[in-house]
Protein backbone atom coordinates (compact mmCIF):
# COMPACT_ATOMS: atom_id res chain seq x y z
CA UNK A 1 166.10 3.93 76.64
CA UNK A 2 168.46 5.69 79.46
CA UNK A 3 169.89 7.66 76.99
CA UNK A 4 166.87 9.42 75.78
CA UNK A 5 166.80 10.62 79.84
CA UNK A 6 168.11 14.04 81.06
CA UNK A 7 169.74 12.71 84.44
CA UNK A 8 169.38 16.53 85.67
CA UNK A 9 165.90 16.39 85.38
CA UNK A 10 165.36 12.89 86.57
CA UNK A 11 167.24 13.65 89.74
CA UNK A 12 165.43 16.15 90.04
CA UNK A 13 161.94 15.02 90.03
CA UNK A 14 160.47 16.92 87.13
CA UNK A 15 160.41 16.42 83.40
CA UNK A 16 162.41 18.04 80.60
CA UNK A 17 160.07 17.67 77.33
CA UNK A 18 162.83 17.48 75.37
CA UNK A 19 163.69 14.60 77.07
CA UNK A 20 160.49 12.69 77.67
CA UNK A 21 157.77 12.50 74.75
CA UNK A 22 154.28 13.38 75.39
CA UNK A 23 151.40 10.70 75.86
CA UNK A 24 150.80 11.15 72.05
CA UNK A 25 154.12 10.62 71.10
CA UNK A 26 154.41 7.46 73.23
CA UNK A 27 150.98 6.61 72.30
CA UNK A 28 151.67 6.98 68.36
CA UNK A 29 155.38 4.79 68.64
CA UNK A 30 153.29 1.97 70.34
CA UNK A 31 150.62 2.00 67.78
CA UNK A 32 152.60 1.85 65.15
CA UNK A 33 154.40 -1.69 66.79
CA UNK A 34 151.23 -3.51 67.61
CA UNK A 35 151.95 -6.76 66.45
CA UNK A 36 155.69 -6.21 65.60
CA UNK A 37 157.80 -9.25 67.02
CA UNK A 38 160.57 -8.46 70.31
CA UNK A 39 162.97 -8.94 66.84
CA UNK A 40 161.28 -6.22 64.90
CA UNK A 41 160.89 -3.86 67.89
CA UNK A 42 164.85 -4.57 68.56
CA UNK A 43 165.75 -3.89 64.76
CA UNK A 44 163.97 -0.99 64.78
CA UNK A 45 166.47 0.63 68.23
CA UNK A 46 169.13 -0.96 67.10
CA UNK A 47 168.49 1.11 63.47
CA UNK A 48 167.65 4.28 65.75
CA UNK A 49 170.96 4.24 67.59
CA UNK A 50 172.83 3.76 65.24
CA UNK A 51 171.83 6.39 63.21
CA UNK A 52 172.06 8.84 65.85
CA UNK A 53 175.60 7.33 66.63
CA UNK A 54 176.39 8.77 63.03
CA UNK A 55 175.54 11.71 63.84
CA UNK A 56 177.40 12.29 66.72
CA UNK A 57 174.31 12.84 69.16
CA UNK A 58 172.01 11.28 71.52
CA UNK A 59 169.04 8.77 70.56
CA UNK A 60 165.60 10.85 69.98
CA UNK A 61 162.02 9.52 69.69
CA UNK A 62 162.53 10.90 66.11
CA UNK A 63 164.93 8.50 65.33
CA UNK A 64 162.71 6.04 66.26
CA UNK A 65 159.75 7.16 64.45
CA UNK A 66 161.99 7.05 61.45
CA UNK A 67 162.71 3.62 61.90
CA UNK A 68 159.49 2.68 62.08
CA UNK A 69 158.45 4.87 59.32
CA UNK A 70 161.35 3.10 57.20
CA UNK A 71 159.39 -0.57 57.78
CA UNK A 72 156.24 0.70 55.78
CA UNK A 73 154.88 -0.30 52.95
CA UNK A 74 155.41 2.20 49.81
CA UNK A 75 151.40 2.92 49.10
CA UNK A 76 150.20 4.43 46.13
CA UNK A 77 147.53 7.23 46.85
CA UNK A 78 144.51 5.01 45.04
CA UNK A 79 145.93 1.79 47.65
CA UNK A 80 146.11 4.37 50.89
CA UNK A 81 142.71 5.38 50.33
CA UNK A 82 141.70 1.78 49.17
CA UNK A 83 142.81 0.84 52.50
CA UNK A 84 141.58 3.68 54.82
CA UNK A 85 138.10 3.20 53.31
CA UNK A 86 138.38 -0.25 53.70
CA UNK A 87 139.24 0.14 57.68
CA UNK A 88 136.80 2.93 58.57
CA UNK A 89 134.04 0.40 57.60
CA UNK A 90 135.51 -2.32 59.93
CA UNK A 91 135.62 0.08 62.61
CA UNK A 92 132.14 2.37 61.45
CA UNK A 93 130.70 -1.23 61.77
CA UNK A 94 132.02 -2.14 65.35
CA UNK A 95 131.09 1.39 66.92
CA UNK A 96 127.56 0.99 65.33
CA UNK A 97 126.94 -2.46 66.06
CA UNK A 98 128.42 -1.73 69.79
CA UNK A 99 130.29 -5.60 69.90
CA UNK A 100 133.10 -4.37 71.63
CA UNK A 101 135.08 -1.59 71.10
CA UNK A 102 138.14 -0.10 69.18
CA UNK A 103 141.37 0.53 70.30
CA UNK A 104 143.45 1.31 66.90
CA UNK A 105 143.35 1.54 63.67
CA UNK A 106 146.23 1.67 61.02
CA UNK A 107 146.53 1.53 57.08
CA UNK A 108 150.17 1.37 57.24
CA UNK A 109 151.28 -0.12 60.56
CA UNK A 110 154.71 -2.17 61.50
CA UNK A 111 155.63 -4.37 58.81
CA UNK A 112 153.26 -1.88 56.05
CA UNK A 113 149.91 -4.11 57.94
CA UNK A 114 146.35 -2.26 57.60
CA UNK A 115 144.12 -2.99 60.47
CA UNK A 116 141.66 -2.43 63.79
CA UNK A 117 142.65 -3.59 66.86
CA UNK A 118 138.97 -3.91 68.88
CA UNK A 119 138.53 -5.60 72.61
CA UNK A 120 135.95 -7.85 72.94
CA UNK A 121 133.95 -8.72 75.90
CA UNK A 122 134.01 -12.60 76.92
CA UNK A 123 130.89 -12.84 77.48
CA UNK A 124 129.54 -10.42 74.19
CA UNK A 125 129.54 -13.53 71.79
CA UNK A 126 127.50 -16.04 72.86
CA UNK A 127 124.38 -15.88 70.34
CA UNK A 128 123.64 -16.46 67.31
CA UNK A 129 122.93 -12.56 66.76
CA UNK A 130 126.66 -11.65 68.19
CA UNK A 131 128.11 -13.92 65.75
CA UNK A 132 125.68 -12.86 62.73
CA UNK A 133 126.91 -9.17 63.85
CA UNK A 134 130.84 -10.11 63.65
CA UNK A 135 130.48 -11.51 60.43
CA UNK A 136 128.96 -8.00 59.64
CA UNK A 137 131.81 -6.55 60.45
CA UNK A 138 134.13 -8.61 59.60
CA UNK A 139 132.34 -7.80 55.78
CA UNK A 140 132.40 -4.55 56.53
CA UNK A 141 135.43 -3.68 54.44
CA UNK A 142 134.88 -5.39 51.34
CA UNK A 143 131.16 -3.64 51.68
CA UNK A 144 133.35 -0.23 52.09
CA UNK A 145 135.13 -0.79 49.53
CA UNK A 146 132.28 -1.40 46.94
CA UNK A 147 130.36 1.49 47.89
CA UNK A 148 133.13 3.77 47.88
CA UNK A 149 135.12 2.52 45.12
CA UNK A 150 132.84 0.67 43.16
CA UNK A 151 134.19 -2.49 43.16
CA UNK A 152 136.62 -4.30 46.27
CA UNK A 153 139.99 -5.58 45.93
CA UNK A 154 141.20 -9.27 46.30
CA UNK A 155 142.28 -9.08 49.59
CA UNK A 156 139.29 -9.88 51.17
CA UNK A 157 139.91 -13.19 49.99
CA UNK A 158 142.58 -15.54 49.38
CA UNK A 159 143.92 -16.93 52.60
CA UNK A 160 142.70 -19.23 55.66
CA UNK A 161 142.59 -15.96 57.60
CA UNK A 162 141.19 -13.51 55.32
CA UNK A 163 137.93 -11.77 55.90
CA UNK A 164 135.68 -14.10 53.57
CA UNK A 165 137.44 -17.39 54.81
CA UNK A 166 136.80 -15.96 58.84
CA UNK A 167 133.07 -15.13 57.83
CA UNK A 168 132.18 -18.05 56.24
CA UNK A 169 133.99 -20.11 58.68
CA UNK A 170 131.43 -18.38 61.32
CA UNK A 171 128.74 -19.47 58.99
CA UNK A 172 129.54 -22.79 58.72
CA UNK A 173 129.83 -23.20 62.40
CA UNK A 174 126.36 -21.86 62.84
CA UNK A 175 125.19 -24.62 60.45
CA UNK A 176 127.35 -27.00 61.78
CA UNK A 177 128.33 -26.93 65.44
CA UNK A 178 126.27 -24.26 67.07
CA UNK A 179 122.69 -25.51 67.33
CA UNK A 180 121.68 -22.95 64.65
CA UNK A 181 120.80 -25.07 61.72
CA UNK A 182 117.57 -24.44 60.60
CA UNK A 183 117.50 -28.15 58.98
CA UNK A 184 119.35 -29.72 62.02
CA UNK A 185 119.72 -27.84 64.83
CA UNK A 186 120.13 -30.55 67.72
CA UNK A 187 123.52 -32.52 65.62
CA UNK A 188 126.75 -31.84 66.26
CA UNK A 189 128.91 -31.89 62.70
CA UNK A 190 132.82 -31.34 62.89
CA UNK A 191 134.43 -31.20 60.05
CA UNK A 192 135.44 -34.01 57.65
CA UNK A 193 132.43 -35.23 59.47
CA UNK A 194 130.47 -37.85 56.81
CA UNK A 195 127.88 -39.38 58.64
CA UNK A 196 125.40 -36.90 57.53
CA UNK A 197 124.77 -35.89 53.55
CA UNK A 198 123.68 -32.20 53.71
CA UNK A 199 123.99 -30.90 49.76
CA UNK A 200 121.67 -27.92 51.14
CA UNK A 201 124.55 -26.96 53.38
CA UNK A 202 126.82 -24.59 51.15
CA UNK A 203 123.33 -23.10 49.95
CA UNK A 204 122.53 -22.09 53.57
CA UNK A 205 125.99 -20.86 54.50
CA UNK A 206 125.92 -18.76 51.40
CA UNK A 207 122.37 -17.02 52.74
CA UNK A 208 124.33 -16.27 56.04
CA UNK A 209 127.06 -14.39 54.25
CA UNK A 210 124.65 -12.97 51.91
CA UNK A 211 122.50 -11.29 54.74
CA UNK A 212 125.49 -10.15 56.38
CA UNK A 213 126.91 -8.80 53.24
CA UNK A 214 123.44 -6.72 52.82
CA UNK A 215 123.49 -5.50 56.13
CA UNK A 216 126.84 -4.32 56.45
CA UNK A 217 126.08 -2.25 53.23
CA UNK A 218 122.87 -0.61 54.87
CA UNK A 219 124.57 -0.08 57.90
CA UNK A 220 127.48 1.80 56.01
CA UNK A 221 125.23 3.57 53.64
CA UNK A 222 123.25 4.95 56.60
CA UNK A 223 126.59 6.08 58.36
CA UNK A 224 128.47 7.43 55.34
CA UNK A 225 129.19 10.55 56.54
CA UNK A 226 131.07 8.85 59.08
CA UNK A 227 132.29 6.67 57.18
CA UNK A 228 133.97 9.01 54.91
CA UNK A 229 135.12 11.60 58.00
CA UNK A 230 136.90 8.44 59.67
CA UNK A 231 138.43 7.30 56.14
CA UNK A 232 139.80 10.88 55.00
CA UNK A 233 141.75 11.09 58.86
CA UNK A 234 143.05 7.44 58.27
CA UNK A 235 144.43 8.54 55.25
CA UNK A 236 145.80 11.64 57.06
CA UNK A 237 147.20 10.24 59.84
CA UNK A 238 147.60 6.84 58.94
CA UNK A 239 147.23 5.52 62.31
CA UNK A 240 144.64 6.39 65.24
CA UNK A 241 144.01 5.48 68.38
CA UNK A 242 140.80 4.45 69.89
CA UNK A 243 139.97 7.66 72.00
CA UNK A 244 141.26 9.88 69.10
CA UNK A 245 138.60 7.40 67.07
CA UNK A 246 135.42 8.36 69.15
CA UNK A 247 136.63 12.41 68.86
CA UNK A 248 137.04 12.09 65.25
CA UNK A 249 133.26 10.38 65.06
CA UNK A 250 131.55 12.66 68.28
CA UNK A 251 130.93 9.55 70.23
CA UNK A 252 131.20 9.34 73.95
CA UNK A 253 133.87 7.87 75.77
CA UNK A 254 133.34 4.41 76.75
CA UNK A 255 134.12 2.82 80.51
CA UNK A 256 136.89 0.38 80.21
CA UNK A 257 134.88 -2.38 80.56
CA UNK A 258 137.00 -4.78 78.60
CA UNK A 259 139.77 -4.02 80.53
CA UNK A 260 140.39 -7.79 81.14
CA UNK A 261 139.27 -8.57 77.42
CA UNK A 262 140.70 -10.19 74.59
CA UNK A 263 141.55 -8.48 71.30
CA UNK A 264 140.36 -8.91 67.96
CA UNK A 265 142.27 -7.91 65.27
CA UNK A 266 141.47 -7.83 61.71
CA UNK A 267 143.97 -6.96 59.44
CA UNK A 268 143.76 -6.38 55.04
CA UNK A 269 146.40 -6.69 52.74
CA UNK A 270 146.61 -8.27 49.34
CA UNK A 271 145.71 -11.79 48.31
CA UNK A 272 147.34 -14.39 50.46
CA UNK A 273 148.36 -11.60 53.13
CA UNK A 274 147.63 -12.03 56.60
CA UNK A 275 144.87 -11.82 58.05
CA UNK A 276 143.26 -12.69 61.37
CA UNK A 277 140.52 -12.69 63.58
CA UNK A 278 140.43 -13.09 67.68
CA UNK A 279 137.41 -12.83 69.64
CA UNK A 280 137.81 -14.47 72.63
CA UNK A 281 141.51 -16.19 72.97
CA UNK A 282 144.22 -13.87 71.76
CA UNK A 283 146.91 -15.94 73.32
CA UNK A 284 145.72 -18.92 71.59
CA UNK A 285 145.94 -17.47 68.47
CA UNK A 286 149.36 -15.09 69.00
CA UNK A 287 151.71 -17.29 70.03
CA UNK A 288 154.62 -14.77 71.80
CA UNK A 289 156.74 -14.93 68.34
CA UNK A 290 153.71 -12.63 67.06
CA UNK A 291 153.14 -15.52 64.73
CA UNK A 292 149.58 -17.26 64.07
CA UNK A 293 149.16 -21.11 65.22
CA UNK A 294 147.18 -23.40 63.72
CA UNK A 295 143.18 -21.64 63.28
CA UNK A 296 140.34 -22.19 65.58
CA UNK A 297 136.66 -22.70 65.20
CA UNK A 298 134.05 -20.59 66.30
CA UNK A 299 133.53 -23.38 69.18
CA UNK A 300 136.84 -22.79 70.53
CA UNK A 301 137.07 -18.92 71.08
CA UNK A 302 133.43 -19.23 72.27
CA UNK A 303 134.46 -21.29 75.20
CA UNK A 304 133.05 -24.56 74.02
């Protein structure tokens, strides 16, 4: 971006504003591309310039802003605030439960994507309580969702990567693989595994997703205040980052002590839409194309 530069100020050591944006204004573009594709973010200048070029004048941040702007999903006011509820309890959920931390959240991002962007600490999932507490909030939104709305959309479901499918995946893996089978919990099962008849297995998983459904809607009820303060600037703002988050909510700063830690992202959108989950091997699951490889198990991103 050379020519968004003022060479007389460059040479000279200080900074026109006009010229350079702010922190914010760097802060918000970059946002708003988290998990666009080096194609997208290319599109998007290559949109920019040439607009400008139409105009007869040089490339602004503007420009790009529109561009971006331009990629979004058309929302109706009901879906915006459908979604912004939805995302305040993933992240109202995080803060609370204090298993990692957020960095972003979006109803509207690059592509017209709704989601939190949290880092996780390697070593903050290695129980059976860290992994009871994702699938909290994880459930989080659809819980959200129901006690706001009354009633949560179909995008919780419907894919291999939505938030019911990751839950009960983390379930099943606690039945399964884990050691934290309360009928078995010295056998290893992987799947497709038929050695062992277990018809009290679905039953069991179902009580895990249960109890985490239940406590993600007492932990939200208890915070609603927050939940609803977080929701209405979502739906203001439509993207925030994670200091701006802890402002919003009065909550202290944190140390960057996942500075070397993965992400996890969860993402909504409608029925089949894509969703994902990370929590310990981001570039596993990211491959550089911004795509999603083939899923992992619980074992996998625990280390195992």
């Amino acid at each position: 971006m050379t020519n968004l530069q003022n060479d007389k100020t460059r040479q000279s050591g200080s900074y026109d504003h006009n010229a350079y944006p702010t922190a914010n204004v760097l802060r918000t573009i970059a946002a708003d591309l988290v998990g666009a594709s080096g194609a997208d973010v290319e599109r998007l200048l290559r949109d920019a310039r040439q607009r400008a070029r139409r105009q007869r004048r040089k490339l602004t941040y503007s420009d790009i802003q529109r561009a971006i702007d331009e990629t979004r999903s058309p929302l109706t006011p009901e879906m915006l605030w459908r979604r912004s509820v939805h995302e305040a309890g993933h992240v109202i959920a995080r803060l609370k439960l204090k298993l990692g931390d957020v960095e972003l959240a979006t109803v509207n991002g690059a592509g017209g994507r709704s989601y939190v962007e949290s880092s996780i600490g390697i070593y903050e999932m290695q129980t059976e309580q860290d992994l009871s507490n994702s699938m909290i909030i994880i459930l989080a939104g659809r819980a959200a969702e129901q006690m706001v709305l009354g009633i949560p959309c179909l995008g919780s479901g419907g894919s291999a990567e939505s938030d019911l499918a990751r839950a009960t995946e983390i379930a099943k893996d606690l039945e399964t693989r884990l050691g934290c089978s309360g009928l078995w919990p010295l056998t290893y099962r992987s799947d497709g595994d038929f050695r062992f008849f277990d018809p009290g297995m679905p039953e069991r998983i179902h009580e895990r997703l249960r109890l985490a459904y239940e406590n993600a809607l007492s932990l939200l009820q208890a915070n609603r205040s927050l939940m609803m303060t977080l929701a209405n600037h979502l739906r203001r703002s439509i993207t925030i980052d994670g200091p701006t988050l802890r402002k919003i909510l009065d909550l202290p700063a944190t140390e960057n002590r996942h500075k070397t830690a993965p992400k996890e992202m969860e993402f909504s959108g409608t029925v089949g839409g894509r969703e994902s989950n990370i929590c310990n091997r981001q570039n596993d699951y990211f491959s550089d194309s911004g795509k999603i490889p083939e899923r992992r198990g619980t074992s996998d991103w625990l280390g195992i």
